[in-house]
PDB file of N, CA and C in Angstrom:
ATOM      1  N   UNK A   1      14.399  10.742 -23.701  1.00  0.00           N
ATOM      2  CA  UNK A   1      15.657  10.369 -24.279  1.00  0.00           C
ATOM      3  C   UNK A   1      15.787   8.859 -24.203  1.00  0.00           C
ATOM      4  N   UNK A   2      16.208   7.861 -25.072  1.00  0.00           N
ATOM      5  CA  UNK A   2      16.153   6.956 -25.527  1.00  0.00           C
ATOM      6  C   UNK A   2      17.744   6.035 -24.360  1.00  0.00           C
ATOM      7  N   UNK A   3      17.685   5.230 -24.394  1.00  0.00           N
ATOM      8  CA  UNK A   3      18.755   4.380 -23.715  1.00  0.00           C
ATOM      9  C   UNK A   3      19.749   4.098 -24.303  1.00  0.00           C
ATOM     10  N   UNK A   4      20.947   4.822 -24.762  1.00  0.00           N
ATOM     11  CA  UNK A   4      21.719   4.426 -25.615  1.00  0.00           C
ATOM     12  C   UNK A   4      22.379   2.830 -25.797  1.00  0.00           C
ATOM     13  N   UNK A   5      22.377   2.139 -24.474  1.00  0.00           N
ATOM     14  CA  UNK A   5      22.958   1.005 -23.917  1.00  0.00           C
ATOM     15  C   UNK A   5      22.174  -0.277 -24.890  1.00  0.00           C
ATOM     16  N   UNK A   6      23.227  -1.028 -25.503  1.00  0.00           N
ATOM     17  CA  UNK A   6      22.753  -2.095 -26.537  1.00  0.00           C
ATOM     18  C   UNK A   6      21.671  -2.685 -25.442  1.00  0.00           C
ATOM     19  N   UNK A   7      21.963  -2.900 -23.958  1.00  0.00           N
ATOM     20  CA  UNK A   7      21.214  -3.856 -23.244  1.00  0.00           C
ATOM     21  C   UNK A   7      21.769  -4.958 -23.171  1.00  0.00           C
ATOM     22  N   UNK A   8      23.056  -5.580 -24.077  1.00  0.00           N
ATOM     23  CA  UNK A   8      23.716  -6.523 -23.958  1.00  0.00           C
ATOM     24  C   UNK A   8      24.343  -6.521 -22.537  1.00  0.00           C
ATOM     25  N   UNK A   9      24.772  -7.452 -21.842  1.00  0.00           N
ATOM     26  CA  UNK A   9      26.072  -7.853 -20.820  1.00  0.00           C
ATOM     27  C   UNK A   9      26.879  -8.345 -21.345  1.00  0.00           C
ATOM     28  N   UNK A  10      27.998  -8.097 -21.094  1.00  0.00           N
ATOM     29  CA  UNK A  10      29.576  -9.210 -21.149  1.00  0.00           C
ATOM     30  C   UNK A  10      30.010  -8.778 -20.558  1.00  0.00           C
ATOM     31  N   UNK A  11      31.019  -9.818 -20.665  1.00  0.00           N
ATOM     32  CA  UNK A  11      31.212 -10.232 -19.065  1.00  0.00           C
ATOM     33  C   UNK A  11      32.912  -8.965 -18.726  1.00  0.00           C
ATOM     34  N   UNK A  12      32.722  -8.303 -19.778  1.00  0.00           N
ATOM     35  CA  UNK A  12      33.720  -6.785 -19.140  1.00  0.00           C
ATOM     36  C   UNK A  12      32.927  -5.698 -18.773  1.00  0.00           C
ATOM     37  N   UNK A  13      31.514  -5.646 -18.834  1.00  0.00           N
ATOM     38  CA  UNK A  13      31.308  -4.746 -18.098  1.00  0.00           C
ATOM     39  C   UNK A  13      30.229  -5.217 -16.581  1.00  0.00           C
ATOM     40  N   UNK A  14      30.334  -6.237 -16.438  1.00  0.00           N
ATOM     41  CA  UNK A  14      29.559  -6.799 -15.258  1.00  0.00           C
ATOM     42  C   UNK A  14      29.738  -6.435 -13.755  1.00  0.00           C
ATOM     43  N   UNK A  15      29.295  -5.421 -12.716  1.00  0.00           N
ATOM     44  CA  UNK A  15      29.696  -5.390 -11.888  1.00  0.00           C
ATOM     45  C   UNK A  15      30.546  -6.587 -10.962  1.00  0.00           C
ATOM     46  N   UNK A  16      31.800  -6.717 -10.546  1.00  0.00           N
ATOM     47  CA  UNK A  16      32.287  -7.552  -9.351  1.00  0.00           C
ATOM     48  C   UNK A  16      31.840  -7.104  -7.908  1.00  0.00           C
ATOM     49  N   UNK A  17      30.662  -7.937  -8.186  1.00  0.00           N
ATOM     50  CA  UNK A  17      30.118  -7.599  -6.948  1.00  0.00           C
ATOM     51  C   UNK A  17      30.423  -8.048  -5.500  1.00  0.00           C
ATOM     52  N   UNK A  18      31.141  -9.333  -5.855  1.00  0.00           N
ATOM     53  CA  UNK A  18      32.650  -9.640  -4.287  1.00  0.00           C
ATOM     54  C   UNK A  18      33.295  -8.737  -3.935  1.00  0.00           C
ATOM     55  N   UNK A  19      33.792  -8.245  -4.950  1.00  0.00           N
ATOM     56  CA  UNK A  19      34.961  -6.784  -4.686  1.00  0.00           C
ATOM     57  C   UNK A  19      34.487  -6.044  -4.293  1.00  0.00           C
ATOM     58  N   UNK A  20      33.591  -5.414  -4.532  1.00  0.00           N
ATOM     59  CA  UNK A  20      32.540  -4.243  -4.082  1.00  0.00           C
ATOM     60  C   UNK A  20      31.707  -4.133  -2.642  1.00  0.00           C
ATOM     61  N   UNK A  21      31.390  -5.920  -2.070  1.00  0.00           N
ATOM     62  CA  UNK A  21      30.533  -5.422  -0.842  1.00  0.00           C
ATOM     63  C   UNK A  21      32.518  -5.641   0.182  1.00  0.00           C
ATOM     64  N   UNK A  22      33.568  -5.991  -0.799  1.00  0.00           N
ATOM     65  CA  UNK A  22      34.666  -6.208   0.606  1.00  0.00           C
ATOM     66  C   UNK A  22      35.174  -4.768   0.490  1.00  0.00           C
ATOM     67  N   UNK A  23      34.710  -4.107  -0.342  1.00  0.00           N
ATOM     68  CA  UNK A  23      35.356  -2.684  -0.351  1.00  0.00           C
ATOM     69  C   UNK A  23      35.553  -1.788   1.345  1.00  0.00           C
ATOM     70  N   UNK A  24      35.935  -1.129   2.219  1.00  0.00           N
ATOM     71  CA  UNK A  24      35.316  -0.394   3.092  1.00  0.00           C
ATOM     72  C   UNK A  24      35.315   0.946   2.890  1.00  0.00           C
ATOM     73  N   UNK A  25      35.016   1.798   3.910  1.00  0.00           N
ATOM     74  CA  UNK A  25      34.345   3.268   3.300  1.00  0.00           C
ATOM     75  C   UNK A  25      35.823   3.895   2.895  1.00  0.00           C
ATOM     76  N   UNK A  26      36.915   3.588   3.575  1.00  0.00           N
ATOM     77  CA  UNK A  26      38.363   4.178   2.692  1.00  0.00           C
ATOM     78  C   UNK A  26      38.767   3.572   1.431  1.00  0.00           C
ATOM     79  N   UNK A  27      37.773   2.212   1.122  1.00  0.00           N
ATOM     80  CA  UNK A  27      38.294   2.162   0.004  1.00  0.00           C
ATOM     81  C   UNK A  27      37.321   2.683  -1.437  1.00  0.00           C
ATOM     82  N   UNK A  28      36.166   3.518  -1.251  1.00  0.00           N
ATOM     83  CA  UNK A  28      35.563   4.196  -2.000  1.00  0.00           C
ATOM     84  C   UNK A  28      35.708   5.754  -1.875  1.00  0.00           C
ATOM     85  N   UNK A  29      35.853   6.160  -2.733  1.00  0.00           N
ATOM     86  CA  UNK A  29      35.895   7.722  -3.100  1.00  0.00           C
ATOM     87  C   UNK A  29      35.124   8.619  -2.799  1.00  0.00           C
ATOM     88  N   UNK A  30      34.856   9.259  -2.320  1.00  0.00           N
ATOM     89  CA  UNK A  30      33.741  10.654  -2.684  1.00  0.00           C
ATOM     90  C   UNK A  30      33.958  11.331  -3.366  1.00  0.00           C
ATOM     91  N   UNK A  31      33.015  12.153  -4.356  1.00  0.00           N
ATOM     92  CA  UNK A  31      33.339  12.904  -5.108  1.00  0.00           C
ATOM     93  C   UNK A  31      32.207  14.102  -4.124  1.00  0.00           C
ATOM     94  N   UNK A  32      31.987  15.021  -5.224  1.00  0.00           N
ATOM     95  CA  UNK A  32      30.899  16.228  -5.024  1.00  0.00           C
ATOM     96  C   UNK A  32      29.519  15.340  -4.951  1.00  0.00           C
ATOM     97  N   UNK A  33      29.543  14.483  -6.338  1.00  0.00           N
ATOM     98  CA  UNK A  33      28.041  13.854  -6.115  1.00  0.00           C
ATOM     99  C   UNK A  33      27.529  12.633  -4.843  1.00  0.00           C
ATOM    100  N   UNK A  34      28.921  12.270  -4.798  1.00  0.00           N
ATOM    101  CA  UNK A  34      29.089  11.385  -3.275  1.00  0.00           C
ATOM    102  C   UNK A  34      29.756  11.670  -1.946  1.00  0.00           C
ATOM    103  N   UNK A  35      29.608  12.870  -1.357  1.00  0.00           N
ATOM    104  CA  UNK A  35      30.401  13.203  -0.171  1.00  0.00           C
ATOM    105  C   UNK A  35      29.946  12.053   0.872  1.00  0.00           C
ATOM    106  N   UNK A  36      31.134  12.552   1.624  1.00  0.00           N
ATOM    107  CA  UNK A  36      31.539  12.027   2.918  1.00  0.00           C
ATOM    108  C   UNK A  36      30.617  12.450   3.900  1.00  0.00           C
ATOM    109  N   UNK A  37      29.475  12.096   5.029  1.00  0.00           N
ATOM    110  CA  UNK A  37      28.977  12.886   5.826  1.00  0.00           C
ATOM    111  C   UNK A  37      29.429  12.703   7.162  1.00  0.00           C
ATOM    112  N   UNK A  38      28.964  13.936   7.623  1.00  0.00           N
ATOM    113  CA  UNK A  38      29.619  14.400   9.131  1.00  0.00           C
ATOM    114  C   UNK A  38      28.406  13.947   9.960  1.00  0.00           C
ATOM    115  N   UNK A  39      28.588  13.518  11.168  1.00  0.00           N
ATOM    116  CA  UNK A  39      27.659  13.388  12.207  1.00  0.00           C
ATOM    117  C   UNK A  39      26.450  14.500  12.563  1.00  0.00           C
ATOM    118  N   UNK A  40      26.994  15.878  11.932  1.00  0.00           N
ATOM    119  CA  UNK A  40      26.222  16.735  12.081  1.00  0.00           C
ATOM    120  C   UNK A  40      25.215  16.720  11.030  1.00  0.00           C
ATOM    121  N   UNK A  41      25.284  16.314  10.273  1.00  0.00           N
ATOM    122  CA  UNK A  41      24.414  16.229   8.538  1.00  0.00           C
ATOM    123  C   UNK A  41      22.969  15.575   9.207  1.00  0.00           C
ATOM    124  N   UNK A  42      23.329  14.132  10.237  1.00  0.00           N
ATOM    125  CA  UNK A  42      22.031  13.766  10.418  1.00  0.00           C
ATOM    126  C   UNK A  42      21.458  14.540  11.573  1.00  0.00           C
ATOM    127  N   UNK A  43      21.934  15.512  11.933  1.00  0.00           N
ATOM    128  CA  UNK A  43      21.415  15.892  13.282  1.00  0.00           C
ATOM    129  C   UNK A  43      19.845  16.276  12.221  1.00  0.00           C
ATOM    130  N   UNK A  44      18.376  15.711  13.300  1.00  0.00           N
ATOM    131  CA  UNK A  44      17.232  15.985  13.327  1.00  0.00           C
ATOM    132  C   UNK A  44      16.415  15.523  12.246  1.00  0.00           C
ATOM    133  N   UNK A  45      17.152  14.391  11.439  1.00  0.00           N
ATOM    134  CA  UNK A  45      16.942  13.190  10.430  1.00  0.00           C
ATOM    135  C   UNK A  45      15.728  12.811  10.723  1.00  0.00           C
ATOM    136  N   UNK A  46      14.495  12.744   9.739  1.00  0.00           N
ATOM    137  CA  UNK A  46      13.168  12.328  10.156  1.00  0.00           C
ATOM    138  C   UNK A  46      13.481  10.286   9.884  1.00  0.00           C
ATOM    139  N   UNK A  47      13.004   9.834  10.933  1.00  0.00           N
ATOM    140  CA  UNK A  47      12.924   8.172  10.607  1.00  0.00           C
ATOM    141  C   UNK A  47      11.457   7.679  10.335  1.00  0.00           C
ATOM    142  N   UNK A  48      11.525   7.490   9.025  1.00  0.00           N
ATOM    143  CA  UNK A  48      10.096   6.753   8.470  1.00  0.00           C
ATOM    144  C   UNK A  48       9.733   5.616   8.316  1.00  0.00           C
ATOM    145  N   UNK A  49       8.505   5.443   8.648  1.00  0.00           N
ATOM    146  CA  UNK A  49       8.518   3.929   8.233  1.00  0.00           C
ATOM    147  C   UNK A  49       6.872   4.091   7.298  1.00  0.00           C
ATOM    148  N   UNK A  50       6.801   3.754   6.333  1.00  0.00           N
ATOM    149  CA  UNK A  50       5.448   3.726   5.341  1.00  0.00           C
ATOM    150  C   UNK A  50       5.176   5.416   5.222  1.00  0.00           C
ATOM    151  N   UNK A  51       5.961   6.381   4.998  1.00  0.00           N
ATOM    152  CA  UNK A  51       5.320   7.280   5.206  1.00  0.00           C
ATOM    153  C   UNK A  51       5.335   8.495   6.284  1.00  0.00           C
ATOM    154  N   UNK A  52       5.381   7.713   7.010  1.00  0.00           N
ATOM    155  CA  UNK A  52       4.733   8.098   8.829  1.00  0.00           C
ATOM    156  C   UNK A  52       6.245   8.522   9.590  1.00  0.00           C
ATOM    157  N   UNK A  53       6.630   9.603  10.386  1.00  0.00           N
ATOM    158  CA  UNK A  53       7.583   9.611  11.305  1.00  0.00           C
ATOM    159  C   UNK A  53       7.755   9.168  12.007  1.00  0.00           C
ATOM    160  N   UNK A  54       8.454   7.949  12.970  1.00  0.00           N
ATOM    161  CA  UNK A  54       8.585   7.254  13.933  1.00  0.00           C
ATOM    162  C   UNK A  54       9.535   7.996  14.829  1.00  0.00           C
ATOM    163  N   UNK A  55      10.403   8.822  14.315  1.00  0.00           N
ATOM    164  CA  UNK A  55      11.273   9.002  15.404  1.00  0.00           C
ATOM    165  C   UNK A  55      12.286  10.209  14.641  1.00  0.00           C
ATOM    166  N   UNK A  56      12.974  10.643  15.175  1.00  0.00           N
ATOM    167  CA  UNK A  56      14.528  11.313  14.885  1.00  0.00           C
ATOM    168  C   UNK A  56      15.713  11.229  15.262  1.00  0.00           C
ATOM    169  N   UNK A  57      16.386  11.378  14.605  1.00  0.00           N
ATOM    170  CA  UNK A  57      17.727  10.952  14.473  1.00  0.00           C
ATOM    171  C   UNK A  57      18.834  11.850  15.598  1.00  0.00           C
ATOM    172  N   UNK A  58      19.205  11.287  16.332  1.00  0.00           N
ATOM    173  CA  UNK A  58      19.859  12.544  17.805  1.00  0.00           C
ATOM    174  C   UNK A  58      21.284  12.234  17.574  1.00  0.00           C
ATOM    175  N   UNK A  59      21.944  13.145  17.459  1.00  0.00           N
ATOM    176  CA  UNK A  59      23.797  12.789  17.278  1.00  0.00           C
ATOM    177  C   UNK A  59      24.517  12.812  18.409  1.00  0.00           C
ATOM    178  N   UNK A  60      25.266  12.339  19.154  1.00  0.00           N
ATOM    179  CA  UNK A  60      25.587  12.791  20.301  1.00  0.00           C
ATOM    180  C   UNK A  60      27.223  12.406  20.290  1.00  0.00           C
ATOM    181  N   UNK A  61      27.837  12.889  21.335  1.00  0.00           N
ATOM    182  CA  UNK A  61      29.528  13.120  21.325  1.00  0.00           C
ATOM    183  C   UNK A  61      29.517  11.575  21.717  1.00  0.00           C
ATOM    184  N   UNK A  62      31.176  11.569  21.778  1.00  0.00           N
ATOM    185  CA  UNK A  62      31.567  10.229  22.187  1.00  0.00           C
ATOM    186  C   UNK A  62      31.443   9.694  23.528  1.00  0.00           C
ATOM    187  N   UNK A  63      31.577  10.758  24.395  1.00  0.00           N
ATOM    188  CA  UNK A  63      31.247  10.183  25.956  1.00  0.00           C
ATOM    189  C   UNK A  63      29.948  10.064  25.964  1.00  0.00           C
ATOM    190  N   UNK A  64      29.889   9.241  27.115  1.00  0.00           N
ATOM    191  CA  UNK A  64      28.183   8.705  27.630  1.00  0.00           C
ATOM    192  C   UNK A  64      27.578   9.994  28.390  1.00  0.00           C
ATOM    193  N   UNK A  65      28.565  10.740  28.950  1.00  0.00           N
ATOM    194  CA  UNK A  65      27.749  11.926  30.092  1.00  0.00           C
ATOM    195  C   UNK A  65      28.086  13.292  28.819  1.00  0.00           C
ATOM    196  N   UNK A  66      27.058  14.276  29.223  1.00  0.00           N
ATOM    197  CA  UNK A  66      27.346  15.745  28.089  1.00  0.00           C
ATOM    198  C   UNK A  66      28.255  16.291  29.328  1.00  0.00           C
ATOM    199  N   UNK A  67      29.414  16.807  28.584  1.00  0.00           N
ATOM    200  CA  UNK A  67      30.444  17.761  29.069  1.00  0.00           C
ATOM    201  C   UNK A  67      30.235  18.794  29.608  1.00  0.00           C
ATOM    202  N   UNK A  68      29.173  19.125  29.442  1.00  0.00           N
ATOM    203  CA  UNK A  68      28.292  20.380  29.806  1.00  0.00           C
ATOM    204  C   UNK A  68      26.989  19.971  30.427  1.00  0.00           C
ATOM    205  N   UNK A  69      26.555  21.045  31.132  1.00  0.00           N
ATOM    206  CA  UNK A  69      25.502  21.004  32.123  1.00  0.00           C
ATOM    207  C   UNK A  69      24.226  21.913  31.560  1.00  0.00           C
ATOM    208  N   UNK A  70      23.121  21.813  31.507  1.00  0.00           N
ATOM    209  CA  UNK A  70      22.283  22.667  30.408  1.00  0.00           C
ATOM    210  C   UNK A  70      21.852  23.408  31.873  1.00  0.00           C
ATOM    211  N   UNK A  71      21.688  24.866  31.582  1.00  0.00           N
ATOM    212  CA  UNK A  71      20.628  25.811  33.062  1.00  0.00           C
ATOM    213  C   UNK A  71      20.397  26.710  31.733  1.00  0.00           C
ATOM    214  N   UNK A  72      19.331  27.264  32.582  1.00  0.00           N
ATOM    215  CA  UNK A  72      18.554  28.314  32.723  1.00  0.00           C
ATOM    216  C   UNK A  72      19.246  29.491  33.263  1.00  0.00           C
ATOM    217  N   UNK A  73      19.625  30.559  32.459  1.00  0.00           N
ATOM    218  CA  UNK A  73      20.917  32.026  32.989  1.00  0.00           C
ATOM    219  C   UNK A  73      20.285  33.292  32.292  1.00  0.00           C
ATOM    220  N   UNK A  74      20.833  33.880  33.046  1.00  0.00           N
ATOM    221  CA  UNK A  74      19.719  35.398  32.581  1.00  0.00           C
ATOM    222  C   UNK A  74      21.129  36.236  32.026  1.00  0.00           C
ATOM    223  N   UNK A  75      21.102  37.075  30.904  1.00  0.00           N
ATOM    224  CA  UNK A  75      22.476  37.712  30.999  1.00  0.00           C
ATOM    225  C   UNK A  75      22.082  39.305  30.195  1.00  0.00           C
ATOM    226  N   UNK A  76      22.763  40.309  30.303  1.00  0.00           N
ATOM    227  CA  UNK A  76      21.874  41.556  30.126  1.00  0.00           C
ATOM    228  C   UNK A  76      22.049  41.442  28.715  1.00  0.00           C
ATOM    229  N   UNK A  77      21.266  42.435  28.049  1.00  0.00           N
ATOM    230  CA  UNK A  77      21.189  42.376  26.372  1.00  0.00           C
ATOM    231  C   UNK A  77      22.315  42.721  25.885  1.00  0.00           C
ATOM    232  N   UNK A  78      23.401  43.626  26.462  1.00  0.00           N
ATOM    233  CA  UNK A  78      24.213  43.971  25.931  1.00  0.00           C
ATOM    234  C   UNK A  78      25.909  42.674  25.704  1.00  0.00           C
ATOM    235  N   UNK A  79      25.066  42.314  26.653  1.00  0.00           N
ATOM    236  CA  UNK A  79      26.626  40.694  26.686  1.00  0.00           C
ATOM    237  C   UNK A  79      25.553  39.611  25.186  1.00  0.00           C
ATOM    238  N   UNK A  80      24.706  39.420  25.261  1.00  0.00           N
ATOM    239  CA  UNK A  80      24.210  38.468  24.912  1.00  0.00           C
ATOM    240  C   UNK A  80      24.560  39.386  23.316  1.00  0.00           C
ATOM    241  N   UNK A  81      24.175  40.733  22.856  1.00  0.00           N
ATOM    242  CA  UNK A  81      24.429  41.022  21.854  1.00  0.00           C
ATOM    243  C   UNK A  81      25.679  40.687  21.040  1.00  0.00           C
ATOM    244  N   UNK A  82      26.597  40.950  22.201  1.00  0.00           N
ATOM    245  CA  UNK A  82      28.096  41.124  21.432  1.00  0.00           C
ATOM    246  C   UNK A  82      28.435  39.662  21.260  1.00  0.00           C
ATOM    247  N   UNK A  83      28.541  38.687  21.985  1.00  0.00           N
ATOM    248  CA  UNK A  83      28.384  37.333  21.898  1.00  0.00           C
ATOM    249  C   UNK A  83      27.779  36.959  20.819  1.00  0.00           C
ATOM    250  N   UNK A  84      26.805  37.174  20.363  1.00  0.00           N
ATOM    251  CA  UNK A  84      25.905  36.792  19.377  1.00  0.00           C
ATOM    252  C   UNK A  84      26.625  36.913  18.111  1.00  0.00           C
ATOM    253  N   UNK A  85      26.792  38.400  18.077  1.00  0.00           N
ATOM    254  CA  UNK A  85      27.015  39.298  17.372  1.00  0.00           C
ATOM    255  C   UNK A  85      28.333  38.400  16.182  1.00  0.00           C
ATOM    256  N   UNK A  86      28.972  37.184  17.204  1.00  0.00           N
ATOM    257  CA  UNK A  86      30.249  36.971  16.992  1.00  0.00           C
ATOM    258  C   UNK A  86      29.902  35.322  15.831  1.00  0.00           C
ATOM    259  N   UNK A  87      28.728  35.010  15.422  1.00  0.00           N
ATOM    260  CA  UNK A  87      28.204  34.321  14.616  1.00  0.00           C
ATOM    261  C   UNK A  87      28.510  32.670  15.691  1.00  0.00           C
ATOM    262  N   UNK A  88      28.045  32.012  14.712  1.00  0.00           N
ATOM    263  CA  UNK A  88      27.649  30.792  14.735  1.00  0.00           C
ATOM    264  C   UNK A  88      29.146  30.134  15.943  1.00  0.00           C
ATOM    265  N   UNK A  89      28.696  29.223  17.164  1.00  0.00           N
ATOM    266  CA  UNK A  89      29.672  29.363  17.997  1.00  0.00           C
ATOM    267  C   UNK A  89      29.690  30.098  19.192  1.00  0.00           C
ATOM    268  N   UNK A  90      28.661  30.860  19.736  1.00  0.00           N
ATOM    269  CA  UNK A  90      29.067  32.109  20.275  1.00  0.00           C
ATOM    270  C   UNK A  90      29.050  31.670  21.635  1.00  0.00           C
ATOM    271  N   UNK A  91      28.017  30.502  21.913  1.00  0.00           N
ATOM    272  CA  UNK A  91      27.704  30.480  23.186  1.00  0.00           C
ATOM    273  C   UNK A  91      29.244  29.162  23.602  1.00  0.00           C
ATOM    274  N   UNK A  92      29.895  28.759  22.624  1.00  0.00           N
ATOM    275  CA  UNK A  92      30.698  28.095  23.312  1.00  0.00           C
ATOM    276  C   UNK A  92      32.004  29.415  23.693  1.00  0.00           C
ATOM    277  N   UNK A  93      32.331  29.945  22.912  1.00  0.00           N
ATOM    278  CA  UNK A  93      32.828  31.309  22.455  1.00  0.00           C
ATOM    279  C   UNK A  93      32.768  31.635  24.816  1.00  0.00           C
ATOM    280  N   UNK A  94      31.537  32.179  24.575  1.00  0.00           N
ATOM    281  CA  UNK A  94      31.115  32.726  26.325  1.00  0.00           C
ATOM    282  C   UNK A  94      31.553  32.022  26.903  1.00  0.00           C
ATOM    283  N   UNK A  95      31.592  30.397  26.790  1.00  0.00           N
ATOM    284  CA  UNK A  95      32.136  29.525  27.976  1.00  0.00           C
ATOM    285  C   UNK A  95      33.338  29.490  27.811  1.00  0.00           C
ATOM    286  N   UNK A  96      34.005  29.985  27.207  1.00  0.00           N
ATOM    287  CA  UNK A  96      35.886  29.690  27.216  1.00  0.00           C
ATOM    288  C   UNK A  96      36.128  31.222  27.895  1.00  0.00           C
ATOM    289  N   UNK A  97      34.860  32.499  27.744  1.00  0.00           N
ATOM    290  CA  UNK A  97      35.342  33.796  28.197  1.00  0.00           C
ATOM    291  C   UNK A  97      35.153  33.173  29.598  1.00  0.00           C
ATOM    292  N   UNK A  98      34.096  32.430  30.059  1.00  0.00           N
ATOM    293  CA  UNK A  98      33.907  32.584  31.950  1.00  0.00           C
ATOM    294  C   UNK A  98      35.061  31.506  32.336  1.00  0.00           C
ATOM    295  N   UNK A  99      35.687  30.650  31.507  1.00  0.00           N
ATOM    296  CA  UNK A  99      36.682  29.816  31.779  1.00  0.00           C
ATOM    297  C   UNK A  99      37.981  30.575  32.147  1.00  0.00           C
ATOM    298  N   UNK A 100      38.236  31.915  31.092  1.00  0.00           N
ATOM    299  CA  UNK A 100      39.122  32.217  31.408  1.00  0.00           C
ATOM    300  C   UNK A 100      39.175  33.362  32.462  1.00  0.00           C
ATOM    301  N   UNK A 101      38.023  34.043  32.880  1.00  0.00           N
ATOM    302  CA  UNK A 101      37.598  34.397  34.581  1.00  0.00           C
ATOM    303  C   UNK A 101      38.481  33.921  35.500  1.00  0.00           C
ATOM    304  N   UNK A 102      37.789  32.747  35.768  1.00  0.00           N
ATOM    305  CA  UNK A 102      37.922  31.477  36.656  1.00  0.00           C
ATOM    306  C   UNK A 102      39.371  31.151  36.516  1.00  0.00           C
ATOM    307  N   UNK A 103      40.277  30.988  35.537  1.00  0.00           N
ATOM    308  CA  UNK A 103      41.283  31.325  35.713  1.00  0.00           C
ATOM    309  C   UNK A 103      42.389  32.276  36.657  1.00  0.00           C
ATOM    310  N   UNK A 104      41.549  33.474  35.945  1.00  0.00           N
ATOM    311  CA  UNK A 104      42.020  34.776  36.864  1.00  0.00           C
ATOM    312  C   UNK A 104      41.662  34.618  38.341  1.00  0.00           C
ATOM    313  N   UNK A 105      40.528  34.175  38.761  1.00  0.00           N
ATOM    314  CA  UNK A 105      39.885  34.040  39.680  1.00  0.00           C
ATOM    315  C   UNK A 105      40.086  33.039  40.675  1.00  0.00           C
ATOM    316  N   UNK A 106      41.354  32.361  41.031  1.00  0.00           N
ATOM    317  CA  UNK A 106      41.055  31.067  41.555  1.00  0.00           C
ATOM    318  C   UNK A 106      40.229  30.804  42.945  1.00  0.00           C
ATOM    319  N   UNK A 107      40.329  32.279  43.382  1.00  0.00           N
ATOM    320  CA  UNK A 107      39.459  32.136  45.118  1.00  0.00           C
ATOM    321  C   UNK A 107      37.947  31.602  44.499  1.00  0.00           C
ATOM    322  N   UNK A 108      37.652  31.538  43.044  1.00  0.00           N
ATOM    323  CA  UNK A 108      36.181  31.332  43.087  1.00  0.00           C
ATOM    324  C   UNK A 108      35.877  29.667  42.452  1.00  0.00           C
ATOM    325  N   UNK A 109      36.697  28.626  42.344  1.00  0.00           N
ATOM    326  CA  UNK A 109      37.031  27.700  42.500  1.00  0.00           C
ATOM    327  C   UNK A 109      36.489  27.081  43.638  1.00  0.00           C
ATOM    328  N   UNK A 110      36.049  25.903  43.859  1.00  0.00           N
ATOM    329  CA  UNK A 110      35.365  25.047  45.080  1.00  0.00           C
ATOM    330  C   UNK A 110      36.619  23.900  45.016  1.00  0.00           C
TER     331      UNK A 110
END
């Protein structure tokens, strides 16, 4: 398909390109073809350089320490099913159920 565009410039259709780099990200739009991305979009982003992977892209919360503690827990098939069962979420889902235990529970509190 051919370029419909004379190829001419004047000077009404010339990008203002001052205006444009003082723009900031609230003052441009997204549409469908330009969304907005979430921190989660780059989670596991390959970083290239010529080609080659140098590295990946790690997203992490706003505090410096994780809120959470990572272990190793054994739990029978039938908890881990229904949990599961409960889609995407589940394992934070479990930590608000043993939160609210521990609630009930205060003798088990340190």
């Amino acid at each position: 398909m051919k370029n419909e565009s004379s190829g001419k410039t004047t000077l009404a259709n010339r990008t203002d390109w001052a205006r444009a780099r003082a723009m900031t990200d609230a003052d441009i739009l997204h549409d469908e073809d330009s969304p907005a991305t979430r921190p989660e979009d780059w989670e596991g982003a390959a970083l290239k350089l010529g080609g080659v992977v140098i590295g990946r892209a790690r997203v992490r919360g706003p505090g410096k320490r994780p809120k959470k503690e990572q272990v190793a827990i054994r739990f029978s098939p039938e908890v881990l099913t229904a949990f599961r069962a409960t889609g995407r979420g589940w394992q934070t889902r479990m930590n608000a159920a043993l939160q609210e235990w521990l609630e009930a529970h205060p003798e088990m509190r340190s």
